[in-house]
Protein backbone atom coordinates (compact mmCIF):
# COMPACT_ATOMS: atom_id res chain seq x y z
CA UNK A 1 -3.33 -5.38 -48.59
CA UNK A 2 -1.97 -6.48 -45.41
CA UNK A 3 -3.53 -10.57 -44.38
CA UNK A 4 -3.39 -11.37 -40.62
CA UNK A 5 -4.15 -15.03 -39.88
CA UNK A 6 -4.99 -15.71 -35.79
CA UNK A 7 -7.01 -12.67 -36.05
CA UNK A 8 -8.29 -13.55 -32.95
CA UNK A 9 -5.16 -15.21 -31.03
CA UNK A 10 -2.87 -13.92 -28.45
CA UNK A 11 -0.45 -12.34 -31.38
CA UNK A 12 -3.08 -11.53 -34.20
CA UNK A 13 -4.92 -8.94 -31.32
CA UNK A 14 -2.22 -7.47 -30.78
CA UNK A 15 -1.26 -6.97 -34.21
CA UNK A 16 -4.59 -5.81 -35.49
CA UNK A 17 -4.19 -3.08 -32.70
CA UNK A 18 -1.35 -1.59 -34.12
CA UNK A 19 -2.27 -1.73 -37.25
CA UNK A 20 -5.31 0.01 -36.59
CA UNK A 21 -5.36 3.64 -37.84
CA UNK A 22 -2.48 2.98 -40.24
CA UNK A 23 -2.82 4.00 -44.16
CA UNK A 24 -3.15 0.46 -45.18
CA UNK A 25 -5.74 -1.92 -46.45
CA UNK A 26 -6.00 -4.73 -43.57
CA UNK A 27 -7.59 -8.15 -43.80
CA UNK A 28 -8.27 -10.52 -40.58
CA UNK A 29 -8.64 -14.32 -41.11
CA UNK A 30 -11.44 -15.68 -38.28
CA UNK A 31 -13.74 -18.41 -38.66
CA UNK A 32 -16.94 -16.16 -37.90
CA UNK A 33 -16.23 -12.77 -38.93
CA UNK A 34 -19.30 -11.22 -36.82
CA UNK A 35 -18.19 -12.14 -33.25
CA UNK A 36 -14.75 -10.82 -34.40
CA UNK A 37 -15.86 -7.45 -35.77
CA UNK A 38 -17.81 -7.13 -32.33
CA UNK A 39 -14.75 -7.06 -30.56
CA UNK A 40 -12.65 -5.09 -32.92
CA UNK A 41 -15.24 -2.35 -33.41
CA UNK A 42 -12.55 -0.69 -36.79
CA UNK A 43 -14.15 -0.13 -39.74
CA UNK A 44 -10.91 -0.12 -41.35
CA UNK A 45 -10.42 -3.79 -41.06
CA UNK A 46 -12.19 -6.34 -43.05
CA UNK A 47 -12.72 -9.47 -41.33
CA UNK A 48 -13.05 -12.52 -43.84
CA UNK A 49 -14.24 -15.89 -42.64
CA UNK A 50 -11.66 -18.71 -43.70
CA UNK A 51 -10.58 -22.05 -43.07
CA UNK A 52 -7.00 -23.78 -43.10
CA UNK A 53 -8.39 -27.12 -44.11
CA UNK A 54 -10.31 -25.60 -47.06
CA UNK A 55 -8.67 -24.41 -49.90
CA UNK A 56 -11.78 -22.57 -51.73
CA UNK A 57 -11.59 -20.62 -48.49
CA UNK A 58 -7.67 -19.92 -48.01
CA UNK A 59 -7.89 -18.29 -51.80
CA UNK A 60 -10.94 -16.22 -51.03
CA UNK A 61 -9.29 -14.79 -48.34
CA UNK A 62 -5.75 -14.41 -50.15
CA UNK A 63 -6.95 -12.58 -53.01
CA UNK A 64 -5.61 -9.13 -53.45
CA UNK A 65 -3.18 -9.38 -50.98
CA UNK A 66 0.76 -8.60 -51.16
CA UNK A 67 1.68 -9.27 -47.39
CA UNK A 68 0.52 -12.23 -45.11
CA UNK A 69 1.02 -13.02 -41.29
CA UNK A 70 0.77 -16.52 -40.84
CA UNK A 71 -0.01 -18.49 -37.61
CA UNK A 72 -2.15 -21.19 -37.14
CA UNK A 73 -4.22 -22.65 -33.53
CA UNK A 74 -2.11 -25.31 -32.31
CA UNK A 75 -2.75 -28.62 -33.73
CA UNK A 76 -1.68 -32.44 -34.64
CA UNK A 77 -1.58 -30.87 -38.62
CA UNK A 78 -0.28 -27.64 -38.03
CA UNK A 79 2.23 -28.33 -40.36
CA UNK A 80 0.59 -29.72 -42.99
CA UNK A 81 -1.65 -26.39 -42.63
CA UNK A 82 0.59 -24.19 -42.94
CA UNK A 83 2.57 -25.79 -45.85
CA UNK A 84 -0.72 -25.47 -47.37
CA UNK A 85 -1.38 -22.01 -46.68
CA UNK A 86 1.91 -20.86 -48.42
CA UNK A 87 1.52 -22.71 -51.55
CA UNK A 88 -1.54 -21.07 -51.65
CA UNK A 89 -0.13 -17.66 -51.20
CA UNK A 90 1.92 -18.24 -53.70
CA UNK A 91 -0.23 -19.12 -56.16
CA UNK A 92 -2.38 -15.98 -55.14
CA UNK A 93 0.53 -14.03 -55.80
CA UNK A 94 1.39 -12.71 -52.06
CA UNK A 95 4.82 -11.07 -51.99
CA UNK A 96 5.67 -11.58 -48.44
CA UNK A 97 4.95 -13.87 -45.59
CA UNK A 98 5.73 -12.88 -41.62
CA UNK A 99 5.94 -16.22 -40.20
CA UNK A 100 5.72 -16.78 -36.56
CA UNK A 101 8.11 -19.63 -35.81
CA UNK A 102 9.94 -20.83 -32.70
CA UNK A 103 13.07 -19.97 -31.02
CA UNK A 104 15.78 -22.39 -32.30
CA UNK A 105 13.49 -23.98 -35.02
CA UNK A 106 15.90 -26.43 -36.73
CA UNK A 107 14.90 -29.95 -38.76
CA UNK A 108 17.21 -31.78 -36.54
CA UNK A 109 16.16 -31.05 -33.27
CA UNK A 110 14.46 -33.52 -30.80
CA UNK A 111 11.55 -31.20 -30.41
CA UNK A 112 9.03 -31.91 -32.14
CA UNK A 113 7.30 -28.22 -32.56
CA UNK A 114 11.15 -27.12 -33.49
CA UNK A 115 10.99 -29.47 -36.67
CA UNK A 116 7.67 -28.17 -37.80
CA UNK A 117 8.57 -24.74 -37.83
CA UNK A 118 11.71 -25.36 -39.31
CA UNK A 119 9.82 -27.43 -42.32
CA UNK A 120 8.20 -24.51 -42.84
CA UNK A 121 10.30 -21.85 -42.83
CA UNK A 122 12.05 -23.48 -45.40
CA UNK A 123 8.78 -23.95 -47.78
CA UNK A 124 8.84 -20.43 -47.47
CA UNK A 125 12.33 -19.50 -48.14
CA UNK A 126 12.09 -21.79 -51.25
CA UNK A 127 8.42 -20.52 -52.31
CA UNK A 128 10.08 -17.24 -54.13
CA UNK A 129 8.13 -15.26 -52.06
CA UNK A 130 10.16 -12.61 -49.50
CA UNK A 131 9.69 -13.50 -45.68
CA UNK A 132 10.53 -12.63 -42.40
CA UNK A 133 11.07 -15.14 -39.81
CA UNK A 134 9.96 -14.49 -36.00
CA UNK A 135 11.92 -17.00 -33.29
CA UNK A 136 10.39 -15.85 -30.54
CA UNK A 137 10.84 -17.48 -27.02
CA UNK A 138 8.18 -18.53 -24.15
CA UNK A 139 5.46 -16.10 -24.03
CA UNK A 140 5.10 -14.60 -20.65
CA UNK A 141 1.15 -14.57 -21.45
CA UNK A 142 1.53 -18.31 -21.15
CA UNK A 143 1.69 -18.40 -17.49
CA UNK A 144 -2.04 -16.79 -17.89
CA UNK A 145 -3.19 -20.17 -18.71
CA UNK A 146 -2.20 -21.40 -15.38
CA UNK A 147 -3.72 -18.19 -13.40
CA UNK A 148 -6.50 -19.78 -11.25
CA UNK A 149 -3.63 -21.96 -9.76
CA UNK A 150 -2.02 -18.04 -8.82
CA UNK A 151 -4.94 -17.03 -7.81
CA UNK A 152 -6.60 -19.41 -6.02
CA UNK A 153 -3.38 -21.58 -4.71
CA UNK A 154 -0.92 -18.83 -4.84
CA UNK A 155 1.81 -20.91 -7.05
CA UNK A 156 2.40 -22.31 -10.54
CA UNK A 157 3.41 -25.72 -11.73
CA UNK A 158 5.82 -26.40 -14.07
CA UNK A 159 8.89 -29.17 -14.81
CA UNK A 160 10.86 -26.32 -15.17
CA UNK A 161 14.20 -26.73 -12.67
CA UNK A 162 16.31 -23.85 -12.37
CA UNK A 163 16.57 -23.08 -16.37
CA UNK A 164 16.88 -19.84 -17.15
CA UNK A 165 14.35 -18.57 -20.05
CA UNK A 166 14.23 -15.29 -21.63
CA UNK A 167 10.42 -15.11 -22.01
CA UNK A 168 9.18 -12.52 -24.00
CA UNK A 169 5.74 -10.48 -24.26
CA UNK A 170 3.30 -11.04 -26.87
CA UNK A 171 3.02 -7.60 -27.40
CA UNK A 172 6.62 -7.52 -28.32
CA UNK A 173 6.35 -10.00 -30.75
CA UNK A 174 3.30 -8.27 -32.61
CA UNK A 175 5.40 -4.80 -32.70
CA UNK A 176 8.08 -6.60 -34.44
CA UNK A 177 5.72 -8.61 -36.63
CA UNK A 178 4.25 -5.20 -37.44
CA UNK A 179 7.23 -3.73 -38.12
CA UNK A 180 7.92 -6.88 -40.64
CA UNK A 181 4.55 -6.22 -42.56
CA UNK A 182 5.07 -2.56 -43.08
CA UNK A 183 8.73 -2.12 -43.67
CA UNK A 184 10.48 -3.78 -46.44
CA UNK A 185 14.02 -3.42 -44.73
CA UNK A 186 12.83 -6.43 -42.41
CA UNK A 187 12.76 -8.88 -45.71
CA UNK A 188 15.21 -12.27 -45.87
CA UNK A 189 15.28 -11.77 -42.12
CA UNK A 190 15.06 -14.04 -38.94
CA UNK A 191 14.46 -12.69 -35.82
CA UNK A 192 15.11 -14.25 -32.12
CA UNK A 193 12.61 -12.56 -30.26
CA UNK A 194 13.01 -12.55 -26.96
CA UNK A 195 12.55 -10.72 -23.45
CA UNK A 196 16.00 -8.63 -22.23
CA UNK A 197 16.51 -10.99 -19.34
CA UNK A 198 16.85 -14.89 -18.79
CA UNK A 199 15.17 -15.41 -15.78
CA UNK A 200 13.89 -19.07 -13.99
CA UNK A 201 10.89 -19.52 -12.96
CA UNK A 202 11.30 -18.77 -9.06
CA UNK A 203 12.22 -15.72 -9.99
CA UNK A 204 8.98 -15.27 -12.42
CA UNK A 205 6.94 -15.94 -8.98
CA UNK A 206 8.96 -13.29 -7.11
CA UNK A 207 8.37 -10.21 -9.17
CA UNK A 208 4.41 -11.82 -9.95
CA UNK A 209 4.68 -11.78 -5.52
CA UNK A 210 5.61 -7.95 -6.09
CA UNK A 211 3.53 -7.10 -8.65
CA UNK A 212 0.78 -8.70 -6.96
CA UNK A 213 1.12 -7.64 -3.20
CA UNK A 214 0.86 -11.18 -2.53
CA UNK A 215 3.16 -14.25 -2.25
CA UNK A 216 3.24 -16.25 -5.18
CA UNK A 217 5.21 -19.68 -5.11
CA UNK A 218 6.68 -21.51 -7.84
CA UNK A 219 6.55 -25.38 -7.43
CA UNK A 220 8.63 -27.49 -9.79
CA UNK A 221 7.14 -30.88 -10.50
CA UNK A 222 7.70 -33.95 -12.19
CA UNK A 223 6.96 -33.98 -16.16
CA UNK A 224 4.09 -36.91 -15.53
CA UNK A 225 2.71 -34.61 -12.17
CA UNK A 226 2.99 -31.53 -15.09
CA UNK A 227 1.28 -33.70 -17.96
CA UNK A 228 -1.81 -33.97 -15.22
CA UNK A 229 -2.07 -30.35 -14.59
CA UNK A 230 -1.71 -30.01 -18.60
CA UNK A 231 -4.78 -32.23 -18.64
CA UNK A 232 -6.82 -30.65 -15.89
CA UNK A 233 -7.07 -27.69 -18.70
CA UNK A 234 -8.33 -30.04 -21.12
CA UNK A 235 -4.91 -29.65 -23.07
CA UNK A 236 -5.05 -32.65 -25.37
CA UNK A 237 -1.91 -35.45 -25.36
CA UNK A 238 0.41 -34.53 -28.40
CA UNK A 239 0.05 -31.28 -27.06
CA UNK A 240 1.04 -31.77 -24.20
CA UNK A 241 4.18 -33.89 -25.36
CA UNK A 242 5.05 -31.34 -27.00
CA UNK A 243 4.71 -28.54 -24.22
CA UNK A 244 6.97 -31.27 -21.81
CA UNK A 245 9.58 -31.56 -24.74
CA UNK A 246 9.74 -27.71 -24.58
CA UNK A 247 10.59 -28.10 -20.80
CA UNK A 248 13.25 -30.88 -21.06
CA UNK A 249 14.92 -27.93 -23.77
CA UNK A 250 14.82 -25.20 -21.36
CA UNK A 251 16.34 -27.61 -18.45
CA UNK A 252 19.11 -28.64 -21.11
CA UNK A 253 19.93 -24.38 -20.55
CA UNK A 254 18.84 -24.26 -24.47
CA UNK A 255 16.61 -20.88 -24.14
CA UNK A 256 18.33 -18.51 -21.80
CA UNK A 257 19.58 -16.85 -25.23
CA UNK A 258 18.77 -12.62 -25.00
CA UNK A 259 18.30 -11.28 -28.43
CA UNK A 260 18.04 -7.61 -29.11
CA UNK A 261 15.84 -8.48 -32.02
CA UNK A 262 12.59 -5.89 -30.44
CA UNK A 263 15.12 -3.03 -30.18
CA UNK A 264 16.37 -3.82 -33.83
CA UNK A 265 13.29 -4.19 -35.27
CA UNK A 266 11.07 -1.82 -33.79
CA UNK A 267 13.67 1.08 -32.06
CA UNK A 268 11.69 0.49 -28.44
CA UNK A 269 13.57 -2.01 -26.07
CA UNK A 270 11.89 -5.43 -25.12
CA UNK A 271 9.59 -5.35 -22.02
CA UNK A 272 10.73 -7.15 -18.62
CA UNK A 273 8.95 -9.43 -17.03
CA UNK A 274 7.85 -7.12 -14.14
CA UNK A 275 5.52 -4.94 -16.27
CA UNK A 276 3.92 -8.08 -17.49
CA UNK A 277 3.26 -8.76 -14.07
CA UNK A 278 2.30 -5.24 -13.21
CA UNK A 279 -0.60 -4.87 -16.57
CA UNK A 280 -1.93 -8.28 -16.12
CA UNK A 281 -2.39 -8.17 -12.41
CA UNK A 282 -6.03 -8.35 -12.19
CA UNK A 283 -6.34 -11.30 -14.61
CA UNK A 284 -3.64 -13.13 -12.04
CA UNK A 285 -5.73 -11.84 -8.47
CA UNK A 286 -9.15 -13.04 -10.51
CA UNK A 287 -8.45 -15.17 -13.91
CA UNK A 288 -12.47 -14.45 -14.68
CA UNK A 289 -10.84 -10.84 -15.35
């Protein structure tokens, strides 16, 4: 059996949709299985209400399974989740974990979400379970977060500069997590996963401008101007920190790295930024899309 945790995130959606229709047993992790089977009308899957901070749950919903996706929501004690999560999939007897980490994850860096994932990563390696490793880069779909300011203003905010960051689609990043839970050639492997170009963020608004049929401005600000805007969406403060740590990396020219990790992994070449642009147009001319 096949255990996806963020059933209901950005990647776990994504994942769930290609695993759909596949010969194998699949579990989804959500906190209330109903509104979650609702959306993901597949009889195939078996949704399974469980909690991170509650062990009694974590086991219920690890039992029986050989194969595990793990990410958790962001949070102060994501790490302290997680660790908790794979000692309990090791005691349960899981075989494998696909762990969705962070591009450059390392226990010395100065960011802090690069330390937490590194932690990690090496519970895992260490656990005596197999595991795969995704590093995967900005998510495109993060700029979605910020689409009434597209919409509505017709520019995005960021302390971004002129770095040059090889963003990468969620969908992307599930086909190569897929790929990790259903092949065993992807095993004792860590993958960079990121988009085939580097590109800054002015050049993000020019193909959204040509994708949308509108002009679309990026506006680089500040980190405490950004750390506003990151509050006006109710984001909370370590968060935050975190998110403007991230930026101060990418201005240091420490993500413009181009992996061919999708290729590798799943034979079909990373998507550019302009389709992004292009399939998510609506939700960038009308966010309530």
């Amino acid at each position: 059996m096949i255990l996806v945790t963020g059933a209901t995130g950005k990647n776990g959606v994504e994942i769930l949709r290609r695993l759909s229709g596949r010969r194998e047993r699949i579990r989804a992790m959500v906190h209330k299985p109903g509104d979650a089977k609702s959306s993901t009308p597949d009889p195939a899957l078996e949704f399974v209400a469980g909690d991170f901070d509650d062990p009694p749950s974590l086991r219920k919903v690890l039992k029986d399974v050989q194969r595990a996706f793990l990410v958790t929501n962001s949070s102060d004690r994501v790490e302290e989740r997680q660790l908790r999560f794979v000692h309990l999939a090791r005691e349960a007897g899981v075989r494998h974990i696909v762990y969705l980490s962070q591009l450059h994850a390392a226990s010395d860096s100065p960011l802090r979400f690069l330390r937490y994932h590194a932690a990690v990563e090496e519970a895992v390696r260490n656990s005596g379970m197999t595991y795969t490793n995704l590093r995967p880069n900005l998510y495109m779909q993060g700029l979605l977060m910020i689409g009434r300011s597209i919409a509505s203003e017709g520019r995005f905010f960021a302390p971004a500069g002129e770095a040059r960051v090889s963003v990468v689609d969620v969908r992307d990043i599930a086909a190569v997590a897929v790929a990790a839970l259903t092949q065993s050639q992807h095993e004792g492997k860590t993958y960079d996963v990121t988009g085939p170009a580097a590109l800054t963020h002015a050049e993000m608004a020019a193909q959204l401008s040509a994708a949308l049929g509108r002009a679309v401005a990026f506006v680089d600000v500040p980190e405490r101007e950004f750390r506003e805007v990151l509050r006006s969406f109710h984001m909370p403060d370590w968060q935050a920190d975190g998110l403007i740590e991230d930026y101060a990396h990418y201005r240091r020219g420490e993500a413009a790295d181009i992996s061919s990790a999708v290729k590798d992994a799943t034979g079909e070449a990373a998507r550019p930024f302009a389709i992004f642009a292009r399939d998510n147009r609506l939700a960038f001319l009308n966010p309530a899309a």
